[in-house]
C-alpha atoms as a PDB file:
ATOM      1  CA  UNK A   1       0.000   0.000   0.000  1.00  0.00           C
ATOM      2  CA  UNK A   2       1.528   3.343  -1.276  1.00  0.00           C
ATOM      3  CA  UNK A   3       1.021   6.169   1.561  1.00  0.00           C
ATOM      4  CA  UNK A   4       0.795   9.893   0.417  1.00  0.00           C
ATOM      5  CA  UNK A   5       1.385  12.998   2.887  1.00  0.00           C
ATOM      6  CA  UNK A   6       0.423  16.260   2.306  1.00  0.00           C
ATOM      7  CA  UNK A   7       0.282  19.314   4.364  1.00  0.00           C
ATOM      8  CA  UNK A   8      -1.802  22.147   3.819  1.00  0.00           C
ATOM      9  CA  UNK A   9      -0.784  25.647   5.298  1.00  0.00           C
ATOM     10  CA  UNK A  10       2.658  25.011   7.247  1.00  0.00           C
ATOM     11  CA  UNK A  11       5.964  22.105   6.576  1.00  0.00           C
ATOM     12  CA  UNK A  12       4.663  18.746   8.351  1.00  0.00           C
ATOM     13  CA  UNK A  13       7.642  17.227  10.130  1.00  0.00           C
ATOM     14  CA  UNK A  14       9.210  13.605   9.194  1.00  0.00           C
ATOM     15  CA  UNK A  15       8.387  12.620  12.469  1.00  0.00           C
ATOM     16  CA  UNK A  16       4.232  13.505  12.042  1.00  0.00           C
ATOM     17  CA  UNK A  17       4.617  12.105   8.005  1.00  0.00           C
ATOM     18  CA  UNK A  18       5.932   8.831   9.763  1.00  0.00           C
ATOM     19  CA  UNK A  19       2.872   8.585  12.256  1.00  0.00           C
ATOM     20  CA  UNK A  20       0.801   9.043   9.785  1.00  0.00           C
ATOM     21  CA  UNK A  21       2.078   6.738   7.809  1.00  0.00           C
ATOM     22  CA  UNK A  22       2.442   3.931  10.027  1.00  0.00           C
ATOM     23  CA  UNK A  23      -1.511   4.845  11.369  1.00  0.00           C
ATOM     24  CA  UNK A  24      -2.801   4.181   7.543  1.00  0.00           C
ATOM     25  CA  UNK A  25      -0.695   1.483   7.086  1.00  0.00           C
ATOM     26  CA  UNK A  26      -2.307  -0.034  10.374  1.00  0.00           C
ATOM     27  CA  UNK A  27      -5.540  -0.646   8.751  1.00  0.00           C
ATOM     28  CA  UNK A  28      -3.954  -3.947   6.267  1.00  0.00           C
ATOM     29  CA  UNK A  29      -5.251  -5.968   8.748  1.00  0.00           C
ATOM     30  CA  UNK A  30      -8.562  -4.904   8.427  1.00  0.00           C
ATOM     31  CA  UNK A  31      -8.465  -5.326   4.613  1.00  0.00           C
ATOM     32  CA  UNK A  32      -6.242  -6.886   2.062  1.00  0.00           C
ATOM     33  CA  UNK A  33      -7.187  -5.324  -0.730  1.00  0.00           C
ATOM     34  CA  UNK A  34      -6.216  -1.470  -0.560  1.00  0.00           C
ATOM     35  CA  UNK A  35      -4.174  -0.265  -3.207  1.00  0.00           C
ATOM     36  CA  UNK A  36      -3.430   3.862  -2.168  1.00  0.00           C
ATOM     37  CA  UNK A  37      -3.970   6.102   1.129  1.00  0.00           C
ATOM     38  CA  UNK A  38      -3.647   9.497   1.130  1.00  0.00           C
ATOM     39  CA  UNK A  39      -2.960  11.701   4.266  1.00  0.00           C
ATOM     40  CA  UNK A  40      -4.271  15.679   4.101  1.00  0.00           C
ATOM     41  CA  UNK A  41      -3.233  17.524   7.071  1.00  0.00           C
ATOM     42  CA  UNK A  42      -4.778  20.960   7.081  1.00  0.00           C
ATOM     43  CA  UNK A  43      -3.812  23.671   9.773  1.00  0.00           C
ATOM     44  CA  UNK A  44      -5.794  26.574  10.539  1.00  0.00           C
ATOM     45  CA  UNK A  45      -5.949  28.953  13.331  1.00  0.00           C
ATOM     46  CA  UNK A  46      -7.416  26.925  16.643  1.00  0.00           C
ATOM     47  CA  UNK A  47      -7.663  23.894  14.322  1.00  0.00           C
ATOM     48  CA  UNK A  48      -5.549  20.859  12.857  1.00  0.00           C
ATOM     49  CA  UNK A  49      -7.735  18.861  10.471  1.00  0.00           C
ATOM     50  CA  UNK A  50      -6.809  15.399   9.267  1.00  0.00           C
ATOM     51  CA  UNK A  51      -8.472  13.627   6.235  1.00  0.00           C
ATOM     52  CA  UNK A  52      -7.561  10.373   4.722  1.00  0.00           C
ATOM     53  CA  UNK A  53      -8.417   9.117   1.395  1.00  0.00           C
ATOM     54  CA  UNK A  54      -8.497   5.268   0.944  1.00  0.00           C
ATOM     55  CA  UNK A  55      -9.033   3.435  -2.342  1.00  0.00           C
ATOM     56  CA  UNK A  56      -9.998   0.071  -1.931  1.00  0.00           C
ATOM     57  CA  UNK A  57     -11.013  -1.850  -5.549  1.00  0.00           C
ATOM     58  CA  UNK A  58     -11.988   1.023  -6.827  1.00  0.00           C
ATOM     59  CA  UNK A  59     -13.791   2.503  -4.428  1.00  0.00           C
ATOM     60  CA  UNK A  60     -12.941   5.600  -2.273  1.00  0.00           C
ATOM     61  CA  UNK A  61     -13.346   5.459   1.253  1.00  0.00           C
ATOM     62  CA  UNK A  62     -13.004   8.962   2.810  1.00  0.00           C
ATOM     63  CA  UNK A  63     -12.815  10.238   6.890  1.00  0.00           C
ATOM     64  CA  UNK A  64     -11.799  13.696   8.203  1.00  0.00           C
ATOM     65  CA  UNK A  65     -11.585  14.789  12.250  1.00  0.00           C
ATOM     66  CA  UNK A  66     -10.719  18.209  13.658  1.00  0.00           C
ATOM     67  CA  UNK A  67      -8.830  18.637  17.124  1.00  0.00           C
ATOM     68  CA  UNK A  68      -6.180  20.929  18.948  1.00  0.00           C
ATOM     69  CA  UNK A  69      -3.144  18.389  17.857  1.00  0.00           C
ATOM     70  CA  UNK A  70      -2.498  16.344  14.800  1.00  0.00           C
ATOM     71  CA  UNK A  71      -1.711  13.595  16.892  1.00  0.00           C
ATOM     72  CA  UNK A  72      -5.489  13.289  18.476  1.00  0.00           C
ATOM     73  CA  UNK A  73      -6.518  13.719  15.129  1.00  0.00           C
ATOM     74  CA  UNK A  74      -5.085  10.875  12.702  1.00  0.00           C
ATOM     75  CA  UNK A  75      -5.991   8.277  15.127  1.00  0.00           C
ATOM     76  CA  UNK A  76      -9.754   8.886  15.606  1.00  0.00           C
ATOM     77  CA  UNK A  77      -9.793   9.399  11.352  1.00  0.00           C
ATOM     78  CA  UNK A  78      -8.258   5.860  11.099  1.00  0.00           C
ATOM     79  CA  UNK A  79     -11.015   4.158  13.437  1.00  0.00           C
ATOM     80  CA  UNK A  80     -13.635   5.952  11.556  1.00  0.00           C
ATOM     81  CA  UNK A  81     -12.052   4.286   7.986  1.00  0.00           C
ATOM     82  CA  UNK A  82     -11.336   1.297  10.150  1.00  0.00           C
ATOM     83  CA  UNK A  83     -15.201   1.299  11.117  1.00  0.00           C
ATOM     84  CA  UNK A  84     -16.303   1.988   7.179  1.00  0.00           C
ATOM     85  CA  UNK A  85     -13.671  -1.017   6.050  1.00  0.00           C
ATOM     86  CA  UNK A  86     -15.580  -3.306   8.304  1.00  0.00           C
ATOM     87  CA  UNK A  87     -18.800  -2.448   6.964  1.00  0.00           C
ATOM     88  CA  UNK A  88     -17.240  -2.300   2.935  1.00  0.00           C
ATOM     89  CA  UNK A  89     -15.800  -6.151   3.782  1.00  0.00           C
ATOM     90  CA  UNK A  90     -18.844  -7.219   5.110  1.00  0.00           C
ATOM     91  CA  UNK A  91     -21.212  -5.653   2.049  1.00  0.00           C
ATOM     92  CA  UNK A  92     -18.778  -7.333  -0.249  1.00  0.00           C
ATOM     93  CA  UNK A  93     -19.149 -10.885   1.658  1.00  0.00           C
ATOM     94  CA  UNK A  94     -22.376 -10.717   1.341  1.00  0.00           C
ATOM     95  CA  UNK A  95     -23.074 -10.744  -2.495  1.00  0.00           C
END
């Protein structure tokens, strides 16, 4: 699975690109079959917004959170994708 950082607004450190990274790349085990993530990390003002991108056999599975710190943030977006995998897997199981 190929991850993609991006930051929007200010220079994201290597250490914050490599959380990310290794967040997204936590969700495998959920589901074999994901070809691309993409990490958007948006600063404003009072907030720090993540979104992540997934594209999983074509289709695009998508998540964003707000909070005060990047490092709140990426986690709670990855259980929401790793809530919307579970329900993708089990639509696909069921056909």
């Amino acid at each position: 699975m190929r991850v993609n950082v991006s930051a929007r607004h200010f220079k994201a450190s290597d250490k914050l690109q490599e959380f990310a990274t290794n967040e997204v790349k936590r969700l495998r085990k959920f589901f074999d079959n994901i070809t691309d993530g993409e990490v958007i990390l948006d600063w404003q003002k009072s907030n720090k917004t993540s979104e992540i991108i997934l594209n999983v056999n074509g289709t695009k599975l998508t998540a964003t959170e707000a909070s005060d710190d990047f490092y709140k943030s990426i986690p709670k977006t990855v259980d929401k994708l790793e809530s919307q995998l579970r329900r993708h897997k089990g639509k696909l199981f069921k056909r």
